[in-house]
C-alpha atoms as a PDB file:
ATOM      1  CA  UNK A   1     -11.009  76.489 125.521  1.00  0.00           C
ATOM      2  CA  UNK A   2     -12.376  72.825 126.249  1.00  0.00           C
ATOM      3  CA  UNK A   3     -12.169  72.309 130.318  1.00  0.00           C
ATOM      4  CA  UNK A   4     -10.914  68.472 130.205  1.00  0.00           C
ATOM      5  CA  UNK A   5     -11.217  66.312 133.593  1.00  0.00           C
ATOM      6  CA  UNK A   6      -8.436  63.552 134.062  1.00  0.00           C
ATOM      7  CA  UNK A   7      -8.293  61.145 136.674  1.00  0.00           C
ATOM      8  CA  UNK A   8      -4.942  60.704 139.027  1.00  0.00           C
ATOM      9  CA  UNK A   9      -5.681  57.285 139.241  1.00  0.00           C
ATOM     10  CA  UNK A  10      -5.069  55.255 135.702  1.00  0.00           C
ATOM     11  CA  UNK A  11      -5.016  51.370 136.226  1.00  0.00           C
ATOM     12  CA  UNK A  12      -4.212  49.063 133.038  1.00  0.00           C
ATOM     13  CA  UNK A  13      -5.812  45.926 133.176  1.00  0.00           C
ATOM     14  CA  UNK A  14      -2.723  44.347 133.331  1.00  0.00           C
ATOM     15  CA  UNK A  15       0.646  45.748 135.530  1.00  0.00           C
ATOM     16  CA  UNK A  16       2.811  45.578 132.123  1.00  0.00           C
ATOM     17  CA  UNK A  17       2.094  47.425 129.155  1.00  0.00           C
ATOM     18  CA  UNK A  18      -0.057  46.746 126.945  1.00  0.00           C
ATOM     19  CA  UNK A  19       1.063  44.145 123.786  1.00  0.00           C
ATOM     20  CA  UNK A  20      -1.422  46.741 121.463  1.00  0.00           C
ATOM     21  CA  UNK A  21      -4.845  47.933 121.351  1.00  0.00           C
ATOM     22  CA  UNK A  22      -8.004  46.945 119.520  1.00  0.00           C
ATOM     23  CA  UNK A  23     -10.476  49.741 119.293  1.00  0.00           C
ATOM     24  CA  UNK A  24     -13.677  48.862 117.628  1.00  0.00           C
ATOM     25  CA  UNK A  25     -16.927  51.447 116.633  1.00  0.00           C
ATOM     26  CA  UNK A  26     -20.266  49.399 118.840  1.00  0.00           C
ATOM     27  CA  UNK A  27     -23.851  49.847 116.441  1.00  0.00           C
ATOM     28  CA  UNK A  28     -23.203  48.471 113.478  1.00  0.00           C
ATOM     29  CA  UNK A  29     -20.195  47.549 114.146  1.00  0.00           C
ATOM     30  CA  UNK A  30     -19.722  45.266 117.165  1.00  0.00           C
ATOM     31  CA  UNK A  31     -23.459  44.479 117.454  1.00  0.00           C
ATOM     32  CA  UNK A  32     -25.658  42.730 115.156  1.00  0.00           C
ATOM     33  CA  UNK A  33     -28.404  44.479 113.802  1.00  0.00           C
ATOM     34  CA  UNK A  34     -30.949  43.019 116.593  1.00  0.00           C
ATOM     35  CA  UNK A  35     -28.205  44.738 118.959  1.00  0.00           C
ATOM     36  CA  UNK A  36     -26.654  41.271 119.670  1.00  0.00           C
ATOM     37  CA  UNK A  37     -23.015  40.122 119.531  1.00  0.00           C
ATOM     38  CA  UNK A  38     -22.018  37.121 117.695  1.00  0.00           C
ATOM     39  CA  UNK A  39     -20.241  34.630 119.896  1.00  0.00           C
ATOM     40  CA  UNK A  40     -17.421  34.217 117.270  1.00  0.00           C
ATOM     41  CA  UNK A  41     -16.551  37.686 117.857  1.00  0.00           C
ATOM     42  CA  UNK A  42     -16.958  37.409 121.764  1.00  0.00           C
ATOM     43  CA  UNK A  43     -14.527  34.778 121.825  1.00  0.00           C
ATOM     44  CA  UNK A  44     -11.805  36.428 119.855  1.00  0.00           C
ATOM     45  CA  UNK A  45     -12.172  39.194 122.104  1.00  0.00           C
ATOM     46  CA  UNK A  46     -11.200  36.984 125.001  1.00  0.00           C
ATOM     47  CA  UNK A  47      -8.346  35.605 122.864  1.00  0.00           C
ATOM     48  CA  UNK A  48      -7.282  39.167 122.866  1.00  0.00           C
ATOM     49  CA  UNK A  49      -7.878  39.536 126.840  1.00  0.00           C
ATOM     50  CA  UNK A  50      -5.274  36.581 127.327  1.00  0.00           C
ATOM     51  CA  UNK A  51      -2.620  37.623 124.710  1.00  0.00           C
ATOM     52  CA  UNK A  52      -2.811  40.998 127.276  1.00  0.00           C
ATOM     53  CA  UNK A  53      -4.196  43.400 124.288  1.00  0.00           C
ATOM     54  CA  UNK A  54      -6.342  45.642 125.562  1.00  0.00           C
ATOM     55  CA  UNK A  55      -9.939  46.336 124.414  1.00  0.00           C
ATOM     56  CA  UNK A  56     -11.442  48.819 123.668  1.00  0.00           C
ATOM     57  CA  UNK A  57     -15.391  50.437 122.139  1.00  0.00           C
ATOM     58  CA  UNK A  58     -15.585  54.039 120.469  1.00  0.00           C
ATOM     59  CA  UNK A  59     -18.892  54.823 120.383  1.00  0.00           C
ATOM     60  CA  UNK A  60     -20.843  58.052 119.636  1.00  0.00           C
ATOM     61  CA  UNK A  61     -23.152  56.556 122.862  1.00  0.00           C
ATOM     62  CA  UNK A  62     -23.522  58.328 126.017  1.00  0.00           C
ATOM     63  CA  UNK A  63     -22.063  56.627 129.140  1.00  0.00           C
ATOM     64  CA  UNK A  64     -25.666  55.876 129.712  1.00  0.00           C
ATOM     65  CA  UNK A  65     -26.785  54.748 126.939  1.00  0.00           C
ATOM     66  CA  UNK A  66     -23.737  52.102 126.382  1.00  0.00           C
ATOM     67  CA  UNK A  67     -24.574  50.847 129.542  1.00  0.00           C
ATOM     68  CA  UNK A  68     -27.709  49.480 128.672  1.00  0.00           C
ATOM     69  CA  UNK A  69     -26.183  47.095 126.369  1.00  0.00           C
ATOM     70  CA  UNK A  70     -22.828  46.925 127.764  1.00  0.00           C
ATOM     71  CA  UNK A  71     -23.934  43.938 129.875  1.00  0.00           C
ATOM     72  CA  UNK A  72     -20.923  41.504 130.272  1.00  0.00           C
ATOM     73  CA  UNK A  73     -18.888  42.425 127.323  1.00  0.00           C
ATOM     74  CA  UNK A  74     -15.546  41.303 127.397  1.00  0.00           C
ATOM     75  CA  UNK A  75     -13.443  45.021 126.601  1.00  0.00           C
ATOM     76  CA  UNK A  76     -11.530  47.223 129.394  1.00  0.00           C
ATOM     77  CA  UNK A  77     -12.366  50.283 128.566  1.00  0.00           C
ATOM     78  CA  UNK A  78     -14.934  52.484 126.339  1.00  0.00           C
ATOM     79  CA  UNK A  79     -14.688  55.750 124.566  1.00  0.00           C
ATOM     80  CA  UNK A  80     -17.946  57.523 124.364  1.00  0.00           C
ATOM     81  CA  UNK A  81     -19.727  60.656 123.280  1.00  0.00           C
ATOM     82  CA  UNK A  82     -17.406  60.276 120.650  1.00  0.00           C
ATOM     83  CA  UNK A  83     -14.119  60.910 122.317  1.00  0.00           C
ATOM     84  CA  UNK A  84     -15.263  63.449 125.318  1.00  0.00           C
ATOM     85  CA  UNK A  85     -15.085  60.696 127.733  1.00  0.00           C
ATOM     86  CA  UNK A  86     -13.231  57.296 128.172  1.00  0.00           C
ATOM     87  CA  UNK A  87     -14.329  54.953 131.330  1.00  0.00           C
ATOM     88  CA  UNK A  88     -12.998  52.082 132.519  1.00  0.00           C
ATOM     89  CA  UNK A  89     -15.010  48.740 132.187  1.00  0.00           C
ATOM     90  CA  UNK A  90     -16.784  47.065 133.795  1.00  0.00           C
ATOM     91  CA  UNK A  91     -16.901  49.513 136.627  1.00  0.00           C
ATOM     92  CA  UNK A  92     -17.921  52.518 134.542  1.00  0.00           C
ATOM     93  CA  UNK A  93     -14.852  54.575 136.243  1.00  0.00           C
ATOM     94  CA  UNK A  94     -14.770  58.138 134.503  1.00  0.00           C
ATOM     95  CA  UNK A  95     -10.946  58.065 133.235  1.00  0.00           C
ATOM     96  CA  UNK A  96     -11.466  61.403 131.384  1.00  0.00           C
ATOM     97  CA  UNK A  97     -13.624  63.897 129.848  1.00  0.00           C
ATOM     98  CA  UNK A  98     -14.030  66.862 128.201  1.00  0.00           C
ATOM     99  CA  UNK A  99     -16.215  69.519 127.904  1.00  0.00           C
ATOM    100  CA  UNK A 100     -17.302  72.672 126.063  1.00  0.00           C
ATOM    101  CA  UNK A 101     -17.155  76.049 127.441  1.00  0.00           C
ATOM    102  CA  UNK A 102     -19.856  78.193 127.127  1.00  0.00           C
ATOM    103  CA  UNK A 103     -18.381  80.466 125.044  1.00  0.00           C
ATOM    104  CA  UNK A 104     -17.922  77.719 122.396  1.00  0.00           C
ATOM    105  CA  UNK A 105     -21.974  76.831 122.714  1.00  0.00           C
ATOM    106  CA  UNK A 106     -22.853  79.964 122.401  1.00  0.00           C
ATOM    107  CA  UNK A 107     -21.147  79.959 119.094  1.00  0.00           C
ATOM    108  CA  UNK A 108     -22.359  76.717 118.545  1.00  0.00           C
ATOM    109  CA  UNK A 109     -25.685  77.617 119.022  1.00  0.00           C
ATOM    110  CA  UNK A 110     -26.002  80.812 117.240  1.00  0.00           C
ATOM    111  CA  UNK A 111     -24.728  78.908 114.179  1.00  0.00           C
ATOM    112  CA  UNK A 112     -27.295  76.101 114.493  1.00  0.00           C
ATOM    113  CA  UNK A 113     -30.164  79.081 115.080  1.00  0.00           C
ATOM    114  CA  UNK A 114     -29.333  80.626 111.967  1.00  0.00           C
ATOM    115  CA  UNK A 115     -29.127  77.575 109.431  1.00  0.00           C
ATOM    116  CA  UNK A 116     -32.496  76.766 111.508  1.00  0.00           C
ATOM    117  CA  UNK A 117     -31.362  73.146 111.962  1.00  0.00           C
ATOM    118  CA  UNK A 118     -33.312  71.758 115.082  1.00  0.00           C
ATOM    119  CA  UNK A 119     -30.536  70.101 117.676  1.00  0.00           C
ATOM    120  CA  UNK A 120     -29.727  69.445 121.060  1.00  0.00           C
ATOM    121  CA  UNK A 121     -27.592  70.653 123.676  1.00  0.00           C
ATOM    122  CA  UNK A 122     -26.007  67.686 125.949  1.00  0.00           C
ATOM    123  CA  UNK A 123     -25.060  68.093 129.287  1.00  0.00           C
ATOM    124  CA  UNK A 124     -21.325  67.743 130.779  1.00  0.00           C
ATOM    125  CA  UNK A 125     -20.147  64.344 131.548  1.00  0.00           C
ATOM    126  CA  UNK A 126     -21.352  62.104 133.778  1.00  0.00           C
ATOM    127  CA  UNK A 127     -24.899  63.071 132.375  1.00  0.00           C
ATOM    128  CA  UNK A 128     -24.603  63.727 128.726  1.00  0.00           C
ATOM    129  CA  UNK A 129     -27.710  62.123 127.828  1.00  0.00           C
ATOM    130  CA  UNK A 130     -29.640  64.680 129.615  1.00  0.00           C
ATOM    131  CA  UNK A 131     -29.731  67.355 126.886  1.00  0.00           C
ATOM    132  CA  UNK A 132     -31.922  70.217 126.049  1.00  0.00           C
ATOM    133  CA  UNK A 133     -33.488  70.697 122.138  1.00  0.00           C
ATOM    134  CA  UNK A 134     -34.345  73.534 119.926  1.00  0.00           C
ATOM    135  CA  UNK A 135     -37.178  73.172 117.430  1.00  0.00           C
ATOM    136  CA  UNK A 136     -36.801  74.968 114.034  1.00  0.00           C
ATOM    137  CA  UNK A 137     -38.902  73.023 111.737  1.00  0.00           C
ATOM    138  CA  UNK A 138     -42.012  71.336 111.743  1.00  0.00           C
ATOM    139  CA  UNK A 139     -41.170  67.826 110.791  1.00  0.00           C
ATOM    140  CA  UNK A 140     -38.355  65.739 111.450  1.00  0.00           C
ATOM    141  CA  UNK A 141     -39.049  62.384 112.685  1.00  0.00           C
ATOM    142  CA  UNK A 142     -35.343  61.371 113.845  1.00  0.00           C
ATOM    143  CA  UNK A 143     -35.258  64.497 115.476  1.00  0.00           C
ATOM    144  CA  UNK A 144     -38.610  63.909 117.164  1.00  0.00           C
ATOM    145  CA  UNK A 145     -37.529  60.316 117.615  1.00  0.00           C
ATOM    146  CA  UNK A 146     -34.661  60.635 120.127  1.00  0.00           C
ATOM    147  CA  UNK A 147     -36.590  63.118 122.032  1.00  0.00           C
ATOM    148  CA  UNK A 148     -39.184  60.303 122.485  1.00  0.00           C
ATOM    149  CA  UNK A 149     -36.442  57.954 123.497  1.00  0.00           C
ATOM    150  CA  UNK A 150     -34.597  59.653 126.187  1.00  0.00           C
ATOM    151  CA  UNK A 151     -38.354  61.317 127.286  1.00  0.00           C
ATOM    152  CA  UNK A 152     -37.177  61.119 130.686  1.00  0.00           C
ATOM    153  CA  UNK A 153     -34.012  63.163 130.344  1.00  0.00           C
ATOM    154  CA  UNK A 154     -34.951  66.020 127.190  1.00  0.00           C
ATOM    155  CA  UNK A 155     -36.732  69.217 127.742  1.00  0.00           C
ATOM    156  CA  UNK A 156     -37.267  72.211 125.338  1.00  0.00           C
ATOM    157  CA  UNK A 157     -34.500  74.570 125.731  1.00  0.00           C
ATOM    158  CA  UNK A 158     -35.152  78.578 125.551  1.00  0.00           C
ATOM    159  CA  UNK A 159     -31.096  78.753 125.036  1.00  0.00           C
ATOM    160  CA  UNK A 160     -30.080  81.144 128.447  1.00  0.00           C
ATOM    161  CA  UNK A 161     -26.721  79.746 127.626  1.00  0.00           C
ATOM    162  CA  UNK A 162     -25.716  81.243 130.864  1.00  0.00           C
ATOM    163  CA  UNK A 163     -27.851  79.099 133.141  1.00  0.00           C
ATOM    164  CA  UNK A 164     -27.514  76.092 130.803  1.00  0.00           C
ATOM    165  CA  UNK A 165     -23.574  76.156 131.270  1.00  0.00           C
ATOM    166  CA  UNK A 166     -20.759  73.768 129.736  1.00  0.00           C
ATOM    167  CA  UNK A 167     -22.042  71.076 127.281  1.00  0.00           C
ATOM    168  CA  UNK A 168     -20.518  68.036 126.417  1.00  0.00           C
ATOM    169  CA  UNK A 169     -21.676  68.958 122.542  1.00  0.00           C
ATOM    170  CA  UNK A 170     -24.341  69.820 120.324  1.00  0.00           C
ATOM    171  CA  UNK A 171     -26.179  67.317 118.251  1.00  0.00           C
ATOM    172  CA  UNK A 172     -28.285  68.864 114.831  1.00  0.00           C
ATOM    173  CA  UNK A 173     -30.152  66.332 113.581  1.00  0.00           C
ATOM    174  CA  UNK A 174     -30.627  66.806 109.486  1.00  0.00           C
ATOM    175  CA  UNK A 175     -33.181  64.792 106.962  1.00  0.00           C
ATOM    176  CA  UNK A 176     -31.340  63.364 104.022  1.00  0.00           C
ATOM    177  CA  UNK A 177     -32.704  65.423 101.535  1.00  0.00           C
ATOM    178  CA  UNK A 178     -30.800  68.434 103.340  1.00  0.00           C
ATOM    179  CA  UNK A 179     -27.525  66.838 105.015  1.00  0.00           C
ATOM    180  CA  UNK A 180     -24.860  67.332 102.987  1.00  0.00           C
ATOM    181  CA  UNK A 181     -26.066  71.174 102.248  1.00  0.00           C
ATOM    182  CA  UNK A 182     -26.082  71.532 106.409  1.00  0.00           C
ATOM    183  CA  UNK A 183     -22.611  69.840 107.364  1.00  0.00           C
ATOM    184  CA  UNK A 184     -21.114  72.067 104.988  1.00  0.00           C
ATOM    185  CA  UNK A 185     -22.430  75.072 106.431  1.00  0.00           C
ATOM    186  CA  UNK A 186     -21.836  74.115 110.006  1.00  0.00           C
ATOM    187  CA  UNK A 187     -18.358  73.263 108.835  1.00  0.00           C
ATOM    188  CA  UNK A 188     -17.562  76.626 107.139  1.00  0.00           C
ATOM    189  CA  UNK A 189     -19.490  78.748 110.322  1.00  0.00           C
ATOM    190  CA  UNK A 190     -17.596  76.375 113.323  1.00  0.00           C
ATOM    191  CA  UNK A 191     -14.071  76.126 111.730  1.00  0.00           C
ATOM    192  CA  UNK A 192     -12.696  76.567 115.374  1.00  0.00           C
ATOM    193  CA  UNK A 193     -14.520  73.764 116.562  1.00  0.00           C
ATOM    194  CA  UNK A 194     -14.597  69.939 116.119  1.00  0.00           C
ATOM    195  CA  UNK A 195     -17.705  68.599 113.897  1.00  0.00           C
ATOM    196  CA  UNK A 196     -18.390  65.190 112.925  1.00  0.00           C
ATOM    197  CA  UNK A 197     -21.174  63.513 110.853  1.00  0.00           C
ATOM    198  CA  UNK A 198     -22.770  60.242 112.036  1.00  0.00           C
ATOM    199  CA  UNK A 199     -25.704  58.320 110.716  1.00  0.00           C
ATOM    200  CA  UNK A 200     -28.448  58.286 112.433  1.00  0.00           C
ATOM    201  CA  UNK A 201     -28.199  55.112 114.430  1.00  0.00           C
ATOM    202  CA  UNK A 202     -32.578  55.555 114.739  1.00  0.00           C
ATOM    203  CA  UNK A 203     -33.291  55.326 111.316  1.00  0.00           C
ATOM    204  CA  UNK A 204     -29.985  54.980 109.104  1.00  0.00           C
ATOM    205  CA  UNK A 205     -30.993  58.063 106.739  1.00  0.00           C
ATOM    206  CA  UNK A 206     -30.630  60.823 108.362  1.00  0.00           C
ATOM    207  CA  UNK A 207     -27.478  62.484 109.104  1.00  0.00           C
ATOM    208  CA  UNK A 208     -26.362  63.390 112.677  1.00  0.00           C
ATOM    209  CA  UNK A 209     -24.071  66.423 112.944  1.00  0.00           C
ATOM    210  CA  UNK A 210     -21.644  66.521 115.944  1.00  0.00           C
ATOM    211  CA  UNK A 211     -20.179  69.204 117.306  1.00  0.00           C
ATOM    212  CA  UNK A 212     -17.262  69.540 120.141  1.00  0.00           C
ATOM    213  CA  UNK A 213     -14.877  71.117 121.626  1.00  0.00           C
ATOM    214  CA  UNK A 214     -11.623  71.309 118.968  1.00  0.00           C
ATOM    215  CA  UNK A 215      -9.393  68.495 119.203  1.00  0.00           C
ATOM    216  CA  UNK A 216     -12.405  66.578 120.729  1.00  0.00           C
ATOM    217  CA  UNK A 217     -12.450  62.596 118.041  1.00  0.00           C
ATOM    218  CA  UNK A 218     -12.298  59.271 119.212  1.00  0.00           C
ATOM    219  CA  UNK A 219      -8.525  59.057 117.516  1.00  0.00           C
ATOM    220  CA  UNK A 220      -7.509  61.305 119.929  1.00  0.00           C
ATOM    221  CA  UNK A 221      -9.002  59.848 122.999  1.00  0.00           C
ATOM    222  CA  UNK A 222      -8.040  56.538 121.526  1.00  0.00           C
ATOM    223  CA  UNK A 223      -3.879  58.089 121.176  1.00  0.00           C
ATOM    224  CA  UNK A 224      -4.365  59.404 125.109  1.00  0.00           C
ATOM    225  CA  UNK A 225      -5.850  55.993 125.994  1.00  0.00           C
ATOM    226  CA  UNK A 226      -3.055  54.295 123.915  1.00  0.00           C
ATOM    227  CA  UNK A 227      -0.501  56.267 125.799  1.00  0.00           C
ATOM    228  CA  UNK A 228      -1.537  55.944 128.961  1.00  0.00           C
ATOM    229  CA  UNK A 229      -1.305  51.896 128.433  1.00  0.00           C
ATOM    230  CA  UNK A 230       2.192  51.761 127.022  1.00  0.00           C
ATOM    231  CA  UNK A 231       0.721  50.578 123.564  1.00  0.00           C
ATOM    232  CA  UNK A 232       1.668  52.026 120.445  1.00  0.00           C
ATOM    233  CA  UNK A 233      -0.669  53.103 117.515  1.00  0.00           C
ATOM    234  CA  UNK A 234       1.434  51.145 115.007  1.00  0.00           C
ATOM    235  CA  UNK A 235       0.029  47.541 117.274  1.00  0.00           C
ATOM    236  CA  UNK A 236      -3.159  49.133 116.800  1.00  0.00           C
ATOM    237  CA  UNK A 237      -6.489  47.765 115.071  1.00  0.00           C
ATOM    238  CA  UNK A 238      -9.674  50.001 114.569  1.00  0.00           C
ATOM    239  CA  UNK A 239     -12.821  48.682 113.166  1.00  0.00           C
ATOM    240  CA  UNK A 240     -15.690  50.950 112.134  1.00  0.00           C
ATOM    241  CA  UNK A 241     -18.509  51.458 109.764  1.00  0.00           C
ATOM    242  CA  UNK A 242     -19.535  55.277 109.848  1.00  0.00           C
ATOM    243  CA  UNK A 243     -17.907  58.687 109.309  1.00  0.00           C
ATOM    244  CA  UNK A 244     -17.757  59.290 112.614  1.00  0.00           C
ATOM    245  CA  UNK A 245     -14.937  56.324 112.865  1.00  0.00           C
ATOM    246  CA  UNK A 246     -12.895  57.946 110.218  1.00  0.00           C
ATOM    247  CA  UNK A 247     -10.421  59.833 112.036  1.00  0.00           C
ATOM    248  CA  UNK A 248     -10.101  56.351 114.126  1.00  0.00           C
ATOM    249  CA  UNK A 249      -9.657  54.627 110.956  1.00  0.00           C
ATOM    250  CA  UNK A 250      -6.735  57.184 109.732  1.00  0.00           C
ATOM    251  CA  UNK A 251      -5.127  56.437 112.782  1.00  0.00           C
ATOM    252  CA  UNK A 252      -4.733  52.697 113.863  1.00  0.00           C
ATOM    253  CA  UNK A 253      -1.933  50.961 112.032  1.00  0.00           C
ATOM    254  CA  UNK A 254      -4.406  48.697 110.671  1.00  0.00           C
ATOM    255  CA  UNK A 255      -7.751  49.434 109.996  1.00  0.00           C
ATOM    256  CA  UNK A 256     -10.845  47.368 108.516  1.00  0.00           C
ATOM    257  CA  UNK A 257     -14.500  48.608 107.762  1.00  0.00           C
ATOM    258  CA  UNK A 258     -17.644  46.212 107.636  1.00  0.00           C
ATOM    259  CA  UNK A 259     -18.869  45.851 105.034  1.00  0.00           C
ATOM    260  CA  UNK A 260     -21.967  47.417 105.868  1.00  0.00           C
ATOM    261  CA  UNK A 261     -20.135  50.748 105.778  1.00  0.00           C
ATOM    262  CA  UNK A 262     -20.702  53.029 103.193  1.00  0.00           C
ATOM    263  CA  UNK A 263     -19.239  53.069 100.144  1.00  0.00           C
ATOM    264  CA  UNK A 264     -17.264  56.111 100.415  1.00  0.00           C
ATOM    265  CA  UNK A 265     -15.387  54.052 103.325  1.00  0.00           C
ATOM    266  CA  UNK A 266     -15.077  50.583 101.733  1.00  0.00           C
ATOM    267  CA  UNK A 267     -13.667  52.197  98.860  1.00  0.00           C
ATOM    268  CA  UNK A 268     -11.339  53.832 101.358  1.00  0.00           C
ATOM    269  CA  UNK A 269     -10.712  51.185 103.932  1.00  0.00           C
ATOM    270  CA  UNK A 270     -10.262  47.101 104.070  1.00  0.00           C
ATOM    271  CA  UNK A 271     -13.609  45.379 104.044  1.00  0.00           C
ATOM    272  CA  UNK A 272     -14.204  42.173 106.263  1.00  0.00           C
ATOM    273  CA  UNK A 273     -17.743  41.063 106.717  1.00  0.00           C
ATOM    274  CA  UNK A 274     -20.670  42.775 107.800  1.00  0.00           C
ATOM    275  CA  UNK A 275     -21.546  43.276 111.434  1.00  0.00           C
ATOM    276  CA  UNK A 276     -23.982  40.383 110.901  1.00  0.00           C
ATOM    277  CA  UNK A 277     -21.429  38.000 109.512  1.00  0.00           C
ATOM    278  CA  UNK A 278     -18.914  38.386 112.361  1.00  0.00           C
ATOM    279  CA  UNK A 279     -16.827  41.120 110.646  1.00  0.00           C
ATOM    280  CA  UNK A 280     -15.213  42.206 113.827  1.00  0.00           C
ATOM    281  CA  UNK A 281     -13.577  38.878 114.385  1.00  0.00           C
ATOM    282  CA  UNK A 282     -12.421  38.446 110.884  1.00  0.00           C
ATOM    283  CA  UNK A 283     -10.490  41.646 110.980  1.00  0.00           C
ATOM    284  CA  UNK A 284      -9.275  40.060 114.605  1.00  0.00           C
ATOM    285  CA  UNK A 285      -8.232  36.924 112.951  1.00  0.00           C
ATOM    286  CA  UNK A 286      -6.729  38.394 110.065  1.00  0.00           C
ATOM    287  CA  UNK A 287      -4.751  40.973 112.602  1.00  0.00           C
ATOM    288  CA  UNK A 288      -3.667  38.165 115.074  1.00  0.00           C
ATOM    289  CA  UNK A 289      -2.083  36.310 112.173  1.00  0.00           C
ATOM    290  CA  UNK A 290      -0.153  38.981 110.686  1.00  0.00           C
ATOM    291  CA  UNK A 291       0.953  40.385 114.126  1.00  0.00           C
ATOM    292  CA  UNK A 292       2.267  36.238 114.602  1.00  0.00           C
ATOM    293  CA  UNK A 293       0.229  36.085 118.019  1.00  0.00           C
ATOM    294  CA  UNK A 294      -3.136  34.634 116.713  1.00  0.00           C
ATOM    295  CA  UNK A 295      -4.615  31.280 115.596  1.00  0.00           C
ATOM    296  CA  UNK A 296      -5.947  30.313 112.192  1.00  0.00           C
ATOM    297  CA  UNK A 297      -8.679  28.531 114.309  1.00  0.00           C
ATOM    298  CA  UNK A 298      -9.882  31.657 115.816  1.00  0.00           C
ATOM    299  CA  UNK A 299     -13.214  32.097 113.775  1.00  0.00           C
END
């Protein structure tokens, strides 16, 4: 069983409820491809501030790692780690989070050990992007790539599961050539568990398999989060442009993808513009003006 961690303490960022929610995915998304955000879609995310919607990211990013390009962005809250945790913003306040048992990595782990798929083990919330690794093969250069990155926070890990503890979840990082092969396996061996693929947001081949607690997605965080604010899931908008935002797209009312998605989603989904192009405030126009509380001059 997940061990989840809920504060007493739950402010809205306004005393009434909320007049809906507007959940967006960050990288690739939100942010331009130089990690930038267009001020088109900054300024209908104000408009939304004053019209009292609340905002909202889901991101697969760590606490820490949306903070270094959080800056002054104009939302009230984030979802990160892909649903384990939701924090207020801008003050970073922990609002809930969720962790594996170690049980459930153990499992986890012996699955990833025998499908020899090199991964990571991340620590419980606050510090998730501290995580230990496990090398199976000899090359794989996304794999080796986010150790590089977070240098300062990844060590080898000899898997004493014991002494490791909870997790917040288990990353395997897969080439393309061998992706779709692994996520099925990991699927079929962790039934009882949550896993999600992702893109690599390093190099945009290879494919990042999740894996969390069950009932562990940013649609569910994004339900508890919409619940807690007095907003209902039929005045909500999702944006997204991965398979990790599916479940987020499923569940939102209305629901757009960039179009930089891919095309298994913008077959699936809406398309507005891509995240270069100022999708994110097309789909907020668009939404504003069906909902009869938005501007054509917004964009």
């Amino acid at each position: 069983m997940p061990t989840i961690n809920e504060t007493c303490e739950f402010s809205a960022p306004s005393e009434r409820a909320a007049a809906g929610i507007f959940i967006t995915d960050l990288d690739g998304t939100l942010l331009r491809s130089d990690r930038s955000i267009a001020e088109p879609v900054l300024f209908c995310l104000r408009r939304l501030g004053e019209l009292g919607i609340a905002r909202v990211i889901a991101t697969g990013r760590s606490l820490f790692s949306f903070n270094t390009v959080a800056a002054e962005l104009p939302v009230d809250f984030v979802i990160f780690s892909t649903g384990a945790g939701v924090a207020d913003h801008p003050h970073g306040k922990i609002l809930r989070s969720v962790s594996m048992e170690t049980g459930d990595v153990r499992q986890a782990f012996e699955a990833l050990r025998a499908l020899e798929l090199d991964f990571m083990v991340q620590r419980p919330i606050p510090d998730s992007h501290v995580f230990g690794y496990v090398v199976s093969n000899s090359s794989n250069p996304d794999f080796e790539r986010r150790i590089a990155l977070y240098s300062r926070f990844a060590f080898p890990w000899d898997g004493d599961i014991e002494r490791f503890g909870p997790a917040t979840q288990l990353v395997a990082i897969v080439p393309p050539s061998r992706a779709q092969e692994a996520l099925a396996s990991v699927r079929r061996k962790l039934a009882s568990l949550t896993v999600i693929q992702t893109t690599s947001p390093l190099d945009g081949q290879s494919t990042w398999i999740e894996i969390f607690p069950a009932g562990v997605s940013k649609s569910a965080t994004a339900q508890w989060l919409a619940s807690k604010l007095g907003a209902s899931r039929h005045k909500a908008l999702s944006v997204g442009n991965d398979f990790n935002d599916l479940d987020l797209l499923e569940w939102a009312r209305t629901r757009f993808v960039v179009a930089n998605a891919p095309p298994e989603l913008t077959r699936r989904f809406p398309v507005v513009a891509s995240n270069n192009d100022d999708g994110v405030a097309e789909a907020i126009a668009m939404w504003l003006k069906v909902q009869g509380a938005g501007h054509t001059d917004l964009v």
